[in-house]
C-alpha atoms as a PDB file:
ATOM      1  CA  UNK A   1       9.266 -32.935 -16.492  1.00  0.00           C
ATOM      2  CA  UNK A   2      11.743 -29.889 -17.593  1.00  0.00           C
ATOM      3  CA  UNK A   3      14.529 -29.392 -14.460  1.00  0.00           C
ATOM      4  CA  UNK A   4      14.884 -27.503 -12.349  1.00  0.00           C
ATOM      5  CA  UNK A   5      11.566 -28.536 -10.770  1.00  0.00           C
ATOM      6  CA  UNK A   6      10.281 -25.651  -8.473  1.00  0.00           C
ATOM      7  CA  UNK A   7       7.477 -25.716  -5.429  1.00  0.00           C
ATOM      8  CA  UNK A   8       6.995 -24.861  -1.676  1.00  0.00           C
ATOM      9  CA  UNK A   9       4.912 -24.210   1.308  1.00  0.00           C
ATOM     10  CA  UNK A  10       1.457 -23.303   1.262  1.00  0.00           C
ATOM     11  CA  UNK A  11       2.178 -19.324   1.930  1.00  0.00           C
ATOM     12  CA  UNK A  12       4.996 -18.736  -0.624  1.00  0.00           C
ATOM     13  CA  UNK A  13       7.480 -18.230   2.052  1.00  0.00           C
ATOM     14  CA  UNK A  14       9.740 -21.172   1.687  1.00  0.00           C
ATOM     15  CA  UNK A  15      10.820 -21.811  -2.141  1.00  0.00           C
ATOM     16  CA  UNK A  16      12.746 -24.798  -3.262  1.00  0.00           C
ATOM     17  CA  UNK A  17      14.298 -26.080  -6.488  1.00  0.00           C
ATOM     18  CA  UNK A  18      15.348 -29.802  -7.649  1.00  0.00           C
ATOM     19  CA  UNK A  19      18.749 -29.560  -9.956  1.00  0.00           C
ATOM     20  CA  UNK A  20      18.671 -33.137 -11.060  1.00  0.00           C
ATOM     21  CA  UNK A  21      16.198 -35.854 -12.281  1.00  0.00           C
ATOM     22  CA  UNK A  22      14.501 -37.779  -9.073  1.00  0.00           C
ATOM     23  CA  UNK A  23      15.508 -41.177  -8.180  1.00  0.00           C
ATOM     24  CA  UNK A  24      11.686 -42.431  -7.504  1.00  0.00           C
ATOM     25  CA  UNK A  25       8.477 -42.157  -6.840  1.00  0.00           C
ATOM     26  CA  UNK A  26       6.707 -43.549  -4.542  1.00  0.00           C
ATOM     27  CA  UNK A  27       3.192 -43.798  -2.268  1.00  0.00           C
ATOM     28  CA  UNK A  28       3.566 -44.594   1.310  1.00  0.00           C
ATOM     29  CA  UNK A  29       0.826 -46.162   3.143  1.00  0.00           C
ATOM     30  CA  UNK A  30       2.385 -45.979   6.673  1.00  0.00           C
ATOM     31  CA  UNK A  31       0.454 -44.242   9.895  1.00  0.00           C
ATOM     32  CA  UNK A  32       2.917 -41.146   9.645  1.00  0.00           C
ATOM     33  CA  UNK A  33       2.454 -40.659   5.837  1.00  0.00           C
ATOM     34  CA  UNK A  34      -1.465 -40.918   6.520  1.00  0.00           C
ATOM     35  CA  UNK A  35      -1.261 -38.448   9.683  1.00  0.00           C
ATOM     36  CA  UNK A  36       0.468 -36.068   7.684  1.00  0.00           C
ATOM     37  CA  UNK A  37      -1.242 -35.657   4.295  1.00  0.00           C
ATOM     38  CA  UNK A  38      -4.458 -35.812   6.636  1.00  0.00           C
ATOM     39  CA  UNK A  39      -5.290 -38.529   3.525  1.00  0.00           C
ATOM     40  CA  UNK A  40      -5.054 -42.661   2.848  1.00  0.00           C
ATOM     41  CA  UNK A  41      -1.357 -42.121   2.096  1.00  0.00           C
ATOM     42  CA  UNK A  42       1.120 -39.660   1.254  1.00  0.00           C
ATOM     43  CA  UNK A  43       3.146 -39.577  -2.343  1.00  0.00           C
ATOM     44  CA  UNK A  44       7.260 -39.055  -2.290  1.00  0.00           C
ATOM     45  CA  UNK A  45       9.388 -37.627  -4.595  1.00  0.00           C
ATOM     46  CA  UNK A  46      13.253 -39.492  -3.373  1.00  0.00           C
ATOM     47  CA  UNK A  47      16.025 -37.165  -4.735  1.00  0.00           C
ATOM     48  CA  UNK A  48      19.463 -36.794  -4.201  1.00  0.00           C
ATOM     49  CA  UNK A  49      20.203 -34.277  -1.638  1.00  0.00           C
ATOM     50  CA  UNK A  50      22.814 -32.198  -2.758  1.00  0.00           C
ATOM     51  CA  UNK A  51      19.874 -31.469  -5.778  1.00  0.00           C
ATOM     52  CA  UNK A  52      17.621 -29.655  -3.244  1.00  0.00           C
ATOM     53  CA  UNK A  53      18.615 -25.832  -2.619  1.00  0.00           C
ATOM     54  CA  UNK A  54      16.139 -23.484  -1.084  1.00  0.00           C
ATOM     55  CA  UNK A  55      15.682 -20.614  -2.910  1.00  0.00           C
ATOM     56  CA  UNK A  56      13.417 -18.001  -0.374  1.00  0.00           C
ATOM     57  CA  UNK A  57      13.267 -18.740   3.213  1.00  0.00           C
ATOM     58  CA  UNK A  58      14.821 -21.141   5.826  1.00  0.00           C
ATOM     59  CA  UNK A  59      12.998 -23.934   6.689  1.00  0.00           C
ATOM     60  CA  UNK A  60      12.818 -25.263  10.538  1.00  0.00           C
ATOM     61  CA  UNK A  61      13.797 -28.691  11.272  1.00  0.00           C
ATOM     62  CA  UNK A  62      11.901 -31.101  13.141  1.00  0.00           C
ATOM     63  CA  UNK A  63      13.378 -34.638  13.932  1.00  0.00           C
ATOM     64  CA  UNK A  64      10.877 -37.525  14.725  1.00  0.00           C
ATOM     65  CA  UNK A  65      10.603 -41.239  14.620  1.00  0.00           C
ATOM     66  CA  UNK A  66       9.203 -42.493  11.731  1.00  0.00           C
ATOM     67  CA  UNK A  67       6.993 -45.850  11.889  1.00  0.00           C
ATOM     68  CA  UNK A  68       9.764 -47.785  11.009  1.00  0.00           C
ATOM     69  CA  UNK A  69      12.089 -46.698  14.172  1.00  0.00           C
ATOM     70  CA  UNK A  70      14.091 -44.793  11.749  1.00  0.00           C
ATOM     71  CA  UNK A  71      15.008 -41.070  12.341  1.00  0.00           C
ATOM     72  CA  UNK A  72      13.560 -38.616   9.740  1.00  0.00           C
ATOM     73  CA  UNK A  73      14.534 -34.589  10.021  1.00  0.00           C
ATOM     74  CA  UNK A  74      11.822 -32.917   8.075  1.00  0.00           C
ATOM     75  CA  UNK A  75      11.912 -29.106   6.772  1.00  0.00           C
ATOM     76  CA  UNK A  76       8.737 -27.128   7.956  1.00  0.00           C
ATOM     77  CA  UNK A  77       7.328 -23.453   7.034  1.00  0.00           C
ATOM     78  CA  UNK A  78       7.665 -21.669   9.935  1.00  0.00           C
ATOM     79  CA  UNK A  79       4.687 -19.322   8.823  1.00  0.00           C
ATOM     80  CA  UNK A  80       2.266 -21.712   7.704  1.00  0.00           C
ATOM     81  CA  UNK A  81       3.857 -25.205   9.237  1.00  0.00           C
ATOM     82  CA  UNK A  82       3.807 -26.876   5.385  1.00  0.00           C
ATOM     83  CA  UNK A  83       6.194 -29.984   5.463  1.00  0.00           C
ATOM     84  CA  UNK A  84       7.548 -30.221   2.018  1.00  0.00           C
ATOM     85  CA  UNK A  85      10.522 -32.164   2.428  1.00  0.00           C
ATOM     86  CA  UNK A  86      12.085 -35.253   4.662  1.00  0.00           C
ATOM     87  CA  UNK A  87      15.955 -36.246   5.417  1.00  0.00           C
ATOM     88  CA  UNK A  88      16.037 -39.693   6.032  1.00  0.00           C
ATOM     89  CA  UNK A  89      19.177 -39.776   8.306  1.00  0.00           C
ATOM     90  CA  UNK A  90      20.048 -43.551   7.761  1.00  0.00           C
ATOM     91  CA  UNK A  91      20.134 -42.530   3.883  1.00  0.00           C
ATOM     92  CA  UNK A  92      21.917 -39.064   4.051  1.00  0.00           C
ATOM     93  CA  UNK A  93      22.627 -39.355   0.012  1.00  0.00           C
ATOM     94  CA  UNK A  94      18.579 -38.292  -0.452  1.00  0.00           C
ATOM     95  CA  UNK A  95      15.789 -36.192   0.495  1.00  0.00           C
ATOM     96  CA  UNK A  96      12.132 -37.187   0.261  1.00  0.00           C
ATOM     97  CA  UNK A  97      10.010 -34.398  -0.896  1.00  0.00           C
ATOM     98  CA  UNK A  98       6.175 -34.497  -0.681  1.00  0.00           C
ATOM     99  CA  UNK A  99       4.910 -33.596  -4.486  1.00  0.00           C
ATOM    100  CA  UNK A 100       1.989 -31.541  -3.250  1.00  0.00           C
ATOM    101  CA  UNK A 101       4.589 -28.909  -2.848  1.00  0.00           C
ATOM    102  CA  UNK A 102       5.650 -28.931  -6.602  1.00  0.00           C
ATOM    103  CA  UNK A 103       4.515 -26.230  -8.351  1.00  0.00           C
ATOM    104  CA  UNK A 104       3.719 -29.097 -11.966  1.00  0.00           C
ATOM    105  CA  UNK A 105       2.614 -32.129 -10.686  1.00  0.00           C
ATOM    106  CA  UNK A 106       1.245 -33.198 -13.613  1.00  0.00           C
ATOM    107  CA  UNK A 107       4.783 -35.504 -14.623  1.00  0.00           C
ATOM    108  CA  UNK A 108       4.174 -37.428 -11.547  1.00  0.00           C
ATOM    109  CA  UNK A 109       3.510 -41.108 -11.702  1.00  0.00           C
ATOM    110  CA  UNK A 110       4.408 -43.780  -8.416  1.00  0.00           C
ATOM    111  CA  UNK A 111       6.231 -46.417  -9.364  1.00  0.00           C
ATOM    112  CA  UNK A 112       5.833 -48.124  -5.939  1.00  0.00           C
ATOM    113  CA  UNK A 113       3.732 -48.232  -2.636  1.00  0.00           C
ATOM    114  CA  UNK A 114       5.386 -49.212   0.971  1.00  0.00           C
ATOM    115  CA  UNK A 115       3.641 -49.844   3.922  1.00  0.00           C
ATOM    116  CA  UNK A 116       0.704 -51.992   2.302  1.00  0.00           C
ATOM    117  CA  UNK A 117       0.001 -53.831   5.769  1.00  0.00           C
ATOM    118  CA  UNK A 118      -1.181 -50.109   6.816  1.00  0.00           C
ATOM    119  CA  UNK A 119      -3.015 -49.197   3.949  1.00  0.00           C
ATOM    120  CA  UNK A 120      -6.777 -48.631   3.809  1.00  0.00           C
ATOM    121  CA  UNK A 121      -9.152 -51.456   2.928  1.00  0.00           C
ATOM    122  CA  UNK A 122     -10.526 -49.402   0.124  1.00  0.00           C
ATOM    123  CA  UNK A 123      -7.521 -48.717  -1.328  1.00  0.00           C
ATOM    124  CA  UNK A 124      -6.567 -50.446  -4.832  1.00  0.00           C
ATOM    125  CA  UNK A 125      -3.067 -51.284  -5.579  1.00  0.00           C
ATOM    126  CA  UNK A 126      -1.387 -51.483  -9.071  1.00  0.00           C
ATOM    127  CA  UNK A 127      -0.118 -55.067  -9.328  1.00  0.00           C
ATOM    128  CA  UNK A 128       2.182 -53.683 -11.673  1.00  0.00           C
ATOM    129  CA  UNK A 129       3.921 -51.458  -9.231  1.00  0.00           C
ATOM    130  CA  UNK A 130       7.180 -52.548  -6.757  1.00  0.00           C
ATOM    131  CA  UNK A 131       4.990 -53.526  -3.455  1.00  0.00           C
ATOM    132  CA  UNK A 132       7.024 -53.390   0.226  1.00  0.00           C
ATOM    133  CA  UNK A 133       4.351 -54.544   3.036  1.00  0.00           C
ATOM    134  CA  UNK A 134       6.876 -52.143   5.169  1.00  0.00           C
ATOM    135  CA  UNK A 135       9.605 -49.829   4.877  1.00  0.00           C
ATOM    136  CA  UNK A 136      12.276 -51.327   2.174  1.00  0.00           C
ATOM    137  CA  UNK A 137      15.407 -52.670   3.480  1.00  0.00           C
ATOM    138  CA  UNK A 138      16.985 -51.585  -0.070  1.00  0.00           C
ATOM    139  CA  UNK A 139      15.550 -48.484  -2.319  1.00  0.00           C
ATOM    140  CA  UNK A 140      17.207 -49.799  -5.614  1.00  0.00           C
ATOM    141  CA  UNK A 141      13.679 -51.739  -6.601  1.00  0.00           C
ATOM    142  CA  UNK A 142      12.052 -48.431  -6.255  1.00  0.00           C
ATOM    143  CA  UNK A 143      14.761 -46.371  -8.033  1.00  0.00           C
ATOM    144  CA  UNK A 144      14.956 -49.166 -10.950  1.00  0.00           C
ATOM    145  CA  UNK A 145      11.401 -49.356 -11.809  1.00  0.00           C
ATOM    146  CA  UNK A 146      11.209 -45.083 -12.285  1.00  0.00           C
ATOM    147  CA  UNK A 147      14.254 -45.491 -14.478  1.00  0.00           C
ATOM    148  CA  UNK A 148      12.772 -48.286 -16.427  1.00  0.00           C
ATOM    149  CA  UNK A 149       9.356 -45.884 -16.818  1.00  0.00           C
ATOM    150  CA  UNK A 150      11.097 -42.868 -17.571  1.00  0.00           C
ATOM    151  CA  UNK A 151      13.521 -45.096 -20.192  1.00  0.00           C
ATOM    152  CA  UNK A 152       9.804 -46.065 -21.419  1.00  0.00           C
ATOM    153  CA  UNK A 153       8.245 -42.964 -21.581  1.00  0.00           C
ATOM    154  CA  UNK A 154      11.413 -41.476 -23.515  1.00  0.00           C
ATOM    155  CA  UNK A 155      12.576 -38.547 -21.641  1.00  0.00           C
END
C-alpha cells in the first residue's frame, strides 16, 4: 500500500485521494451494506476524515438511517450515482470508504466482520478475525487488529 491511495466513481467524474494510512478494515454483513454492494456484504476502508480530499468533482450528499439507527451522510456521483464513501455522524473523526472505488485493491485484507446475525448462511467467517454480531459500540478492536497485521506484515 504506497499513500496517497487514489479511486472513485464508476464514470471518472468524482476522484478522491487518502493522505494517511487507514485505521481498519472491515466487512459488514448488515441489510444496508448488502442492499448497496447488490452482494452478501459490503467491505470498508475506516479512515480519518481530514485524510479524504476530493480531487475532480463534488460529490452529493445523501443522509439515511443506517441499520443500526445511526445517521450516515454518504458522498454519491451525481453522473453515475457510485457511493464511494460514508460519514458516520456519531464518529465525525472518520470516513468509511467502500474499497471497490480504489483504484489498487490488491493491499486490502479485513481484519473484522460486523453484523454476523445478518449475514448469509453460506457465508464462512475467519475465526481469526474481530467478530461484532452488530454494529460495535467501540471501533478500537477493529482499528487494533489492522495495526497488529500491518505491524506483522512489516510496512
Amino acid at each position: 500500500m504506497k499513500l496517497p491511495l487514489s479511486g472513485g466513481c464508476q464514470c471518472g467524474a468524482l476522484r478522491y485521494e487518502i493522505r494517511a494510512e487507514p485505521l481498519t478494515v472491515y466487512v459488514c454483513h448488515c441489510g444496508e451494506c448488502q442492499r448497496q454492494s447488490g452482494s452478501a456484504f459490503g467491505m470498508s476502508v475506516m479512515v480519518p476524515r481530514p485524510a479524504l480530499v476530493y480531487t475532480r468533482g463534488t460529490p452529493r450528499r445523501w443522509t439515511r438511517s443506517a441499520d443500526s439507527g445511526r445517521t450516515i451522510a454518504s458522498d454519491m456521483c451525481e453522473a453515475c450515482g457510485v457511493r464511494p464513501v460514508n460519514h458516520p455522524t456519531a464518529n465525525d473523526t472518520v470516513s468509511i470508504v467502500k474499497p471497490g472505488t480504489l483504484d489498487d485493491t490488491r493491499w486490502l485484507r479485513p481484519v473484522g466482520h460486523i453484523w454476523t446475525k445478518s449475514a448469509q448462511p453460506w457465508v464462512t467467517i475467519p475465526g481469526d478475525c474481530v467478530i461484532h454480531e452488530g454494529h460495535p459500540a467501540d471501533v478500537s478492536g477493529l482499528i487494533a487488529a489492522w495495526k497488529k497485521y500491518r505491524e506483522g506484515i512489516g510496512e
